[in-house]
C-alpha atoms as a PDB file:
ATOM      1  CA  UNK A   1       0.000   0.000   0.000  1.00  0.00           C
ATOM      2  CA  UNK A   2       2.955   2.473   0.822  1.00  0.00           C
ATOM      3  CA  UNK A   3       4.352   1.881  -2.165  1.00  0.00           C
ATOM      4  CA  UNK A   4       1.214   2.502  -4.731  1.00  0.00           C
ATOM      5  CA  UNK A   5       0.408   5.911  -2.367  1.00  0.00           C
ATOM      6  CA  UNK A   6       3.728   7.262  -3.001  1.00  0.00           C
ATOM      7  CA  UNK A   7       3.802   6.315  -6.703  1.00  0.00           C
ATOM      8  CA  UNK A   8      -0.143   7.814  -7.373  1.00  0.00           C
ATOM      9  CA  UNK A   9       1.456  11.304  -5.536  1.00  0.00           C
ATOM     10  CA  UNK A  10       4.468  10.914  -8.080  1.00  0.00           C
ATOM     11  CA  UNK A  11       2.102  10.832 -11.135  1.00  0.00           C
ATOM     12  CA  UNK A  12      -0.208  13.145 -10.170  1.00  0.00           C
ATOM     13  CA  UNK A  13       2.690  15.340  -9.537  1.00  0.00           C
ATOM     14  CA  UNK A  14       3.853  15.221 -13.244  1.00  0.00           C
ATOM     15  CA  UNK A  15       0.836  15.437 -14.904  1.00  0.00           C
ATOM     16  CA  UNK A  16      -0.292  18.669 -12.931  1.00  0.00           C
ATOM     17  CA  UNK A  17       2.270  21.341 -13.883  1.00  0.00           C
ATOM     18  CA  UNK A  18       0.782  21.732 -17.326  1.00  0.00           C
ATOM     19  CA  UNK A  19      -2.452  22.143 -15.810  1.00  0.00           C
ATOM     20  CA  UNK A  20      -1.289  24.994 -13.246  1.00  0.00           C
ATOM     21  CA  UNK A  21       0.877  26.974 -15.396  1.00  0.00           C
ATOM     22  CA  UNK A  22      -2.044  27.805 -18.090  1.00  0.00           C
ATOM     23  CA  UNK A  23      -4.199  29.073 -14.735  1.00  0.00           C
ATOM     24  CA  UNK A  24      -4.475  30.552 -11.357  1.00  0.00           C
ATOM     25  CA  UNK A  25      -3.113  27.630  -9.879  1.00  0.00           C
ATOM     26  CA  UNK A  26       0.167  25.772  -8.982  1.00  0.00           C
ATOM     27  CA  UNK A  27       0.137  22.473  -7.740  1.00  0.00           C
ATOM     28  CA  UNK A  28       3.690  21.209  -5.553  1.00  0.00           C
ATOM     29  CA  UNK A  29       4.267  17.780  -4.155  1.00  0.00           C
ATOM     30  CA  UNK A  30       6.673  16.121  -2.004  1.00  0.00           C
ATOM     31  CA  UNK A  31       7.688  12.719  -1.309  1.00  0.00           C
ATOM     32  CA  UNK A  32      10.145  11.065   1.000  1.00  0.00           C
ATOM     33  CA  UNK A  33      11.080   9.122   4.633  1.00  0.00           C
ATOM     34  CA  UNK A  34      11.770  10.032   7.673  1.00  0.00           C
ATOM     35  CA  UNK A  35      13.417   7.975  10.582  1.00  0.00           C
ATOM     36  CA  UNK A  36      10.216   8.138  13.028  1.00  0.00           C
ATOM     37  CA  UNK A  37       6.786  10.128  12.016  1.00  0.00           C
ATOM     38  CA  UNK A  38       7.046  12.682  15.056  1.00  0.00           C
ATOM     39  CA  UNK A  39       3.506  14.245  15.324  1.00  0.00           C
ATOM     40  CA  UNK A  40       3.485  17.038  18.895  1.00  0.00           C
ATOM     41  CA  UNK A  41       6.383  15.011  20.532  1.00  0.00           C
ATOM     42  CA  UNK A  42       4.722  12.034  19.703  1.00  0.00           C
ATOM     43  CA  UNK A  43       5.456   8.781  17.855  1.00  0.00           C
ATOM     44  CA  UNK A  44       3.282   8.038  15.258  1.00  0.00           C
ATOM     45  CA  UNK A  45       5.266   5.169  13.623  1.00  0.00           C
ATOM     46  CA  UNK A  46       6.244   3.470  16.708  1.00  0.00           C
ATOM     47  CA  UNK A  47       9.516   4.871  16.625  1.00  0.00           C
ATOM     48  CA  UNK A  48      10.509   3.221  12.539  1.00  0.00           C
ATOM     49  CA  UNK A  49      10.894   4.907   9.719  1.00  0.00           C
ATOM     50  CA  UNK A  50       7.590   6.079   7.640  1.00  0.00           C
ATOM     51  CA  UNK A  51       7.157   7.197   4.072  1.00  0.00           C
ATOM     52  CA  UNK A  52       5.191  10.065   3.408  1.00  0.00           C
ATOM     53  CA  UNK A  53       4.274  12.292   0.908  1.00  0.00           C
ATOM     54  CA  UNK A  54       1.890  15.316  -0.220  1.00  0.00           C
ATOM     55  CA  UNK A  55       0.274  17.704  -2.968  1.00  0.00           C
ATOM     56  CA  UNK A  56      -0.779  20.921  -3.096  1.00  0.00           C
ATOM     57  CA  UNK A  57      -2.656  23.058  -5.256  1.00  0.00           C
ATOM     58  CA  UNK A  58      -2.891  26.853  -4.400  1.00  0.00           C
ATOM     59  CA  UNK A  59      -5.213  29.244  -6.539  1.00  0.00           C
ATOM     60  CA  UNK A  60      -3.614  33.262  -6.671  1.00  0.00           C
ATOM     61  CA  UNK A  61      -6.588  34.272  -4.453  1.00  0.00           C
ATOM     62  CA  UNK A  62      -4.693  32.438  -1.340  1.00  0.00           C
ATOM     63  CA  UNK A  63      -7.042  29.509  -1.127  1.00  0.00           C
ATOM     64  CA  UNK A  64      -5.381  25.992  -0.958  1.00  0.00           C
ATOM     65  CA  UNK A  65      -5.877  22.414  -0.707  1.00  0.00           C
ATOM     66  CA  UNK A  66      -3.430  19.563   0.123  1.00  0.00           C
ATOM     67  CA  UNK A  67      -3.507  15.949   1.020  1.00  0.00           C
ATOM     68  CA  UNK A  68      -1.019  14.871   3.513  1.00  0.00           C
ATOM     69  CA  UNK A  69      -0.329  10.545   3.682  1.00  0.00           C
ATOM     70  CA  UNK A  70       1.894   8.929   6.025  1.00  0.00           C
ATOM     71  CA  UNK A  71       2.323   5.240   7.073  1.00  0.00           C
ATOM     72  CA  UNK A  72       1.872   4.824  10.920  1.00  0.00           C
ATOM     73  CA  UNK A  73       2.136   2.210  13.507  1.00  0.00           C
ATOM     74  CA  UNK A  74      -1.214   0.232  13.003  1.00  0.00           C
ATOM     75  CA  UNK A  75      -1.112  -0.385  16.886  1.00  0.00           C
ATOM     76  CA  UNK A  76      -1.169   3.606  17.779  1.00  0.00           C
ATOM     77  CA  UNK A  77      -4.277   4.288  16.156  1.00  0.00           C
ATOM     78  CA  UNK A  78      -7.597   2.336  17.469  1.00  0.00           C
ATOM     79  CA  UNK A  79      -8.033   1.596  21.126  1.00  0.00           C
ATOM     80  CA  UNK A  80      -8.499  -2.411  20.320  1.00  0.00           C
ATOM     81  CA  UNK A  81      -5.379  -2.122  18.497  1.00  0.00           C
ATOM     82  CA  UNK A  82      -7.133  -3.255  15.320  1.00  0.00           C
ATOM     83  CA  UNK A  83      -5.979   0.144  14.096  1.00  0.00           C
ATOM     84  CA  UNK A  84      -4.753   1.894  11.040  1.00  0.00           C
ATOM     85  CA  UNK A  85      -1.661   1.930   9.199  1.00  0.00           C
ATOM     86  CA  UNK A  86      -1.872   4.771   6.546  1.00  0.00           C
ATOM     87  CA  UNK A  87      -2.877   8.218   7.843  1.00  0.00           C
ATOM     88  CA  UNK A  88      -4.252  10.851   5.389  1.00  0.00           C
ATOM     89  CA  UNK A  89      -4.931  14.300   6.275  1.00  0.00           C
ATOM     90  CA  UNK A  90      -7.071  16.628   3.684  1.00  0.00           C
ATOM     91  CA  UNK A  91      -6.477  20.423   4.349  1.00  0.00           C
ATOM     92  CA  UNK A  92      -8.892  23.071   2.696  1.00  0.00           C
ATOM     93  CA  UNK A  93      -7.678  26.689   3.776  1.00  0.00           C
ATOM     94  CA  UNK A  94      -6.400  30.212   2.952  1.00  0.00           C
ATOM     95  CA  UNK A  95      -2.964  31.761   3.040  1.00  0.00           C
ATOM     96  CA  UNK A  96      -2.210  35.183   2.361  1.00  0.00           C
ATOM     97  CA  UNK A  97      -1.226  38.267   3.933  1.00  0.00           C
ATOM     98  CA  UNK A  98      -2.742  40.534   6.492  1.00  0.00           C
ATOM     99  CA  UNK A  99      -1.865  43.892   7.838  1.00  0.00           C
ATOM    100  CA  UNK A 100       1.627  42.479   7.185  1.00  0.00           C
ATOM    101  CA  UNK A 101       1.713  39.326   8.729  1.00  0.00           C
ATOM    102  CA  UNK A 102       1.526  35.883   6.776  1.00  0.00           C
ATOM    103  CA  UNK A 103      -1.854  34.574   7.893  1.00  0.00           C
ATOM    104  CA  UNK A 104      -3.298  30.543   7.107  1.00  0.00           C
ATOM    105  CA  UNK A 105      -6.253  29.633   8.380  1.00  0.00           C
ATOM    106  CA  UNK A 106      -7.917  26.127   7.240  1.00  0.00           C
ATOM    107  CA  UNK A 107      -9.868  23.233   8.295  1.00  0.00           C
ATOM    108  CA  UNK A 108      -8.287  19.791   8.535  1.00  0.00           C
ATOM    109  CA  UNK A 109      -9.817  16.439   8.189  1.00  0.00           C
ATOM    110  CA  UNK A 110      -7.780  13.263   9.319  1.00  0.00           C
ATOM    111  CA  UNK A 111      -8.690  10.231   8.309  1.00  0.00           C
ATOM    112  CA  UNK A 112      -7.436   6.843   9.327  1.00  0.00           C
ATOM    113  CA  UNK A 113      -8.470   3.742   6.668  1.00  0.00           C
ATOM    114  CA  UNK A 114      -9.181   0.184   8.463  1.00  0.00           C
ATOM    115  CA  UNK A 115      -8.983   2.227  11.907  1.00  0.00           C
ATOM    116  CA  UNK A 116     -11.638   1.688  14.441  1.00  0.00           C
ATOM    117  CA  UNK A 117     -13.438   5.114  15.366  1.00  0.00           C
ATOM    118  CA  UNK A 118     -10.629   7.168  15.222  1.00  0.00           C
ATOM    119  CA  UNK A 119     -11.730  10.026  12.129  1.00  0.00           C
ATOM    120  CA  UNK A 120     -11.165  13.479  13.773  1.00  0.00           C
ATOM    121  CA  UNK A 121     -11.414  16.940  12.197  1.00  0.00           C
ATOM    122  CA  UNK A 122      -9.743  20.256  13.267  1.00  0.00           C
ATOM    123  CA  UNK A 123      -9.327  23.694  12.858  1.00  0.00           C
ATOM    124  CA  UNK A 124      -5.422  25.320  12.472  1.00  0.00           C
ATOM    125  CA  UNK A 125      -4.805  28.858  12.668  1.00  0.00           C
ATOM    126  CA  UNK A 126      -1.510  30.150  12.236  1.00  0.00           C
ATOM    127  CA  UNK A 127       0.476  34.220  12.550  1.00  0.00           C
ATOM    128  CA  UNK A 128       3.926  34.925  11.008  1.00  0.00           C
ATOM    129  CA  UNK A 129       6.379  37.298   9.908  1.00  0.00           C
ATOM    130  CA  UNK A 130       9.914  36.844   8.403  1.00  0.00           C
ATOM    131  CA  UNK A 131      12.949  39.780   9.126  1.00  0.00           C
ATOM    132  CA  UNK A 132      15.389  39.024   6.971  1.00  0.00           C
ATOM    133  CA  UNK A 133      16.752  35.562   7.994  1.00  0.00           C
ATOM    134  CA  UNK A 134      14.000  34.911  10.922  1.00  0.00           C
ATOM    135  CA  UNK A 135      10.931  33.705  10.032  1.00  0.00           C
ATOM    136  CA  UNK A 136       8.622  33.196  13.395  1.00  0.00           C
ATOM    137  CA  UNK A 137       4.935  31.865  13.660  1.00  0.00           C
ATOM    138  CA  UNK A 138       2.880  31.405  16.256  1.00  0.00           C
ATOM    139  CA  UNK A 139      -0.242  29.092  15.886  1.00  0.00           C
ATOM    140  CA  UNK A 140      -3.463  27.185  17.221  1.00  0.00           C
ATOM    141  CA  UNK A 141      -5.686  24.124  16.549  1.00  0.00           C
ATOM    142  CA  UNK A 142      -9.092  23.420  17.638  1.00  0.00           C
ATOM    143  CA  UNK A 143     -10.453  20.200  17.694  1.00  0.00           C
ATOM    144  CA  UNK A 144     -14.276  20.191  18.613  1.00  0.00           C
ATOM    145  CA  UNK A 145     -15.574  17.440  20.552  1.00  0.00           C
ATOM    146  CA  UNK A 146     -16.266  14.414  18.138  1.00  0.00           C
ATOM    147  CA  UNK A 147     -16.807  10.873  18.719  1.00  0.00           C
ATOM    148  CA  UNK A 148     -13.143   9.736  17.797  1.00  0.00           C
ATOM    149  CA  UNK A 149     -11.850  12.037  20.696  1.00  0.00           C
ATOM    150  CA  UNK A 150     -14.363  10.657  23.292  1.00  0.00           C
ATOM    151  CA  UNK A 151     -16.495  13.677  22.861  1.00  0.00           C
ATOM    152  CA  UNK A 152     -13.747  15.752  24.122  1.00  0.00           C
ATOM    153  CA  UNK A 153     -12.294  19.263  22.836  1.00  0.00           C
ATOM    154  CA  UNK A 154      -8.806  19.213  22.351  1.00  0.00           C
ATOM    155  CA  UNK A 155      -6.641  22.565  22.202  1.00  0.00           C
ATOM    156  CA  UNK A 156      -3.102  22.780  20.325  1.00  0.00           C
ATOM    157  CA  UNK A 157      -0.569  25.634  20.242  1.00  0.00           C
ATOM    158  CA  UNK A 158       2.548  26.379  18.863  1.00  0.00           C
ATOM    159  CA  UNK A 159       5.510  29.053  18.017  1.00  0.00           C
ATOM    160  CA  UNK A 160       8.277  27.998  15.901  1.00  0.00           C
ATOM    161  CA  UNK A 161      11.738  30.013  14.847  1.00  0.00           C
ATOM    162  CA  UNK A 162      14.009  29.946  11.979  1.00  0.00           C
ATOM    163  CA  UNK A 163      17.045  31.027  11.403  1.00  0.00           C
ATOM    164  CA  UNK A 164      18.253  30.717   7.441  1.00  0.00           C
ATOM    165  CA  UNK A 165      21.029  33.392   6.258  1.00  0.00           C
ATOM    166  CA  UNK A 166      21.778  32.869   2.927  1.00  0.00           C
ATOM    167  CA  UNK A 167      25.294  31.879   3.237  1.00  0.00           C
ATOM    168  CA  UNK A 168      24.728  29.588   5.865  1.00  0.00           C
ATOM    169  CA  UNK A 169      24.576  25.935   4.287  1.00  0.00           C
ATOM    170  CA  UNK A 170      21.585  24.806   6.388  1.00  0.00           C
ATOM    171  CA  UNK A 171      19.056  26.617   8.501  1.00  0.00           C
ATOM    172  CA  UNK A 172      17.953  26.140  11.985  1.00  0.00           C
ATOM    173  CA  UNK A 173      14.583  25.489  13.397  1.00  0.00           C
ATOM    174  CA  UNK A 174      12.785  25.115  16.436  1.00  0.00           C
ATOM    175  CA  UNK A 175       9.176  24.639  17.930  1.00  0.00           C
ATOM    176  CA  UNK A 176       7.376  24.377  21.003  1.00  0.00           C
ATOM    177  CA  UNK A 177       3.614  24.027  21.741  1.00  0.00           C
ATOM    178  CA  UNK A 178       1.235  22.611  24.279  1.00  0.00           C
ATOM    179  CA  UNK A 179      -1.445  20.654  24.340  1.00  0.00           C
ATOM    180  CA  UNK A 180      -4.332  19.501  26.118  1.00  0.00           C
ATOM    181  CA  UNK A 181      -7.576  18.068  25.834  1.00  0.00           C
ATOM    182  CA  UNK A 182      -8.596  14.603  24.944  1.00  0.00           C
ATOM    183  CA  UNK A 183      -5.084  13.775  23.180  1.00  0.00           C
ATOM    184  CA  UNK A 184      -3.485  15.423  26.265  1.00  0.00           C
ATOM    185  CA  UNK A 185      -5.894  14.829  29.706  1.00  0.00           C
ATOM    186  CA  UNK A 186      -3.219  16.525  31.791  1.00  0.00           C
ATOM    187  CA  UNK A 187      -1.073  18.391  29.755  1.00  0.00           C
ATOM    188  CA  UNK A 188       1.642  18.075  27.418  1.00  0.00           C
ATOM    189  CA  UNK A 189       4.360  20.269  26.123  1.00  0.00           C
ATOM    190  CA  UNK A 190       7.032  19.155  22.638  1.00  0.00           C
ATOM    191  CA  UNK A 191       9.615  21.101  21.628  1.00  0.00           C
ATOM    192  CA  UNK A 192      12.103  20.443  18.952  1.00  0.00           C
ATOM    193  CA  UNK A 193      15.532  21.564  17.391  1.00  0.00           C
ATOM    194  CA  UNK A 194      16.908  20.883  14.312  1.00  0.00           C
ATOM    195  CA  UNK A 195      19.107  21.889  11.247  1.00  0.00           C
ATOM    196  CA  UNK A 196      17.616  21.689   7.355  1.00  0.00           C
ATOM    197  CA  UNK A 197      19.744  21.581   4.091  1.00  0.00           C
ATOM    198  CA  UNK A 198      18.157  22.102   0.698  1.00  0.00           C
ATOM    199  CA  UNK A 199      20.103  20.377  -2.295  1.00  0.00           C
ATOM    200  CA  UNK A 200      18.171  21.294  -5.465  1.00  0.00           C
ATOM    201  CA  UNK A 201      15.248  19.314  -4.849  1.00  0.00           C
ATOM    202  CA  UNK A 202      16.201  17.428  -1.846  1.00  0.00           C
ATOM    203  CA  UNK A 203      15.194  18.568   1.668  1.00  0.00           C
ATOM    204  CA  UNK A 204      17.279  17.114   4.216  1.00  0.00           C
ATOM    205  CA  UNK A 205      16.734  17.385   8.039  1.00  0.00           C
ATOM    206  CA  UNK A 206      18.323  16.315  11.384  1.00  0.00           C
ATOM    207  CA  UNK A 207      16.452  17.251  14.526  1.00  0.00           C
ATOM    208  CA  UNK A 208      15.890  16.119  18.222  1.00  0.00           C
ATOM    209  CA  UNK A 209      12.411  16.021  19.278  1.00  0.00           C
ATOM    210  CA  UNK A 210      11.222  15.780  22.314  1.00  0.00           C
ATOM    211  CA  UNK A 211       7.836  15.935  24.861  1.00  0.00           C
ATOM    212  CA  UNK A 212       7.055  15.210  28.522  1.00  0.00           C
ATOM    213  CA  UNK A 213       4.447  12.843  27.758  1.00  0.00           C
ATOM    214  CA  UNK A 214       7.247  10.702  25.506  1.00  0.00           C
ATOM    215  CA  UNK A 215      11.039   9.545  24.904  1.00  0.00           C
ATOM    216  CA  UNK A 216      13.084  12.097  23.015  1.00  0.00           C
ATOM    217  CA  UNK A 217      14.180  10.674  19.695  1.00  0.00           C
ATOM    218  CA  UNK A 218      16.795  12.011  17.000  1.00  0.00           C
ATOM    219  CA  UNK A 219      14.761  11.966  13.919  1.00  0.00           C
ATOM    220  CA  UNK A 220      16.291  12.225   9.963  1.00  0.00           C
ATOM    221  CA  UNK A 221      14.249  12.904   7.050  1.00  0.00           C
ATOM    222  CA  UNK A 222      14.682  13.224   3.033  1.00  0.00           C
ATOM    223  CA  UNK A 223      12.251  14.618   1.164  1.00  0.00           C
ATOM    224  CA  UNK A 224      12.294  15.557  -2.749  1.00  0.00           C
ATOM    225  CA  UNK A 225      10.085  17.793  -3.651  1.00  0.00           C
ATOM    226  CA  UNK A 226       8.343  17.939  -7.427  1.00  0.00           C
END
């Protein structure tokens, strides 16, 4: 199954272009593995490697939509343990600027094939601004109370800081953001740290990430992007 999801995003990823560049829109993907699928200091993947990948198509008025898929640990998703092992998250949304701050608001749907009761939607805002080589964002997500969250709210937020001069060979990143809620009864703060290099196409990444709800792991990814 990994392997025909990441092939169907390389395909659709080739055919698109010719599409986008005689309208409005441009359409992106990316595909690639990383070490362990780290999702808010948590291990998605059950601490192996995952292969991901995602498209995007963005219209000039600022409205998007992208579909997100990653392979997960079947056993992390589905309180019987008869869960899930391909995640896919469908983002509708709008991205633009505002009184001069980079502004995306959107709704997000994740969905969970094979899982048992575990479909959840949410609501990610998210407030920027980049000075020369710092970019900074600061962010929410609202999850309303659904079945798959046990008819609990959930509440996510975030700030993350980059740091990318232009003749530095790699940039470094950072996050931290708390949570709580039904994924997070009592409260849990991630943070990570990491360094990025972009070779042509390839996106390369080393970063520690960590949470007091779970093991710190080092976590490597390669990406190419088309």
């Amino acid at each position: 199954m990994k392997t025909s999801i990441l092939v169907a995003l390389g395909l659709v990823g080739i055919a698109c272009p010719a599409w986008a560049q005689s309208s409005d829109w441009s359409v992106s993907g990316t595909a690639g593995v990383v070490s362990d699928y780290r999702y808010r200091g948590y291990s998605l993947s059950g601490e192996r490697p995952a292969f991901q990948g995602g498209l995007t198509a963005g219209h000039a008025s600022g409205l998007y939509g992208d579909v997100f898929v990653s392979t997960i640990d079947e056993y992390g998703v589905g309180s019987d343990g008869d869960g899930a092992d391909v995640e896919i998250t469908g983002t509708l949304g709008w991205a633009g600027q505002v009184g001069g701050f980079d502004v995306d608001v959107a709704a997000a749907a994740y969905r969970y094939p094979d899982g048992d009761d575990v479909n959840y939607v949410e609501f990610p805002l998210q407030l920027g601004r980049t000075h020369g080589a710092v970019t900074w964002a600061i962010g929410a997500a609202f999850a309303p109370a659904q079945s798959a969250l046990g008819d609990e709210e959930n509440r996510y937020g975030w700030t993350s800081l980059s740091f990318a001069p232009s003749s530095w060979p790699v940039s470094v990143n950072s996050t931290v953001g708390y949570e709580d809620g039904a994924f997070a009864p009592e409260g849990k703060t991630d943070w990570s740290v990491g360094i990025a290099r972009e070779l042509g196409r390839f996106r390369l990444d080393l970063s520690w990430v960590d949470s007091d709800a779970d093991d710190g792991q080092a976590v490597a990814s390669v990406f190419v992007n088309f």
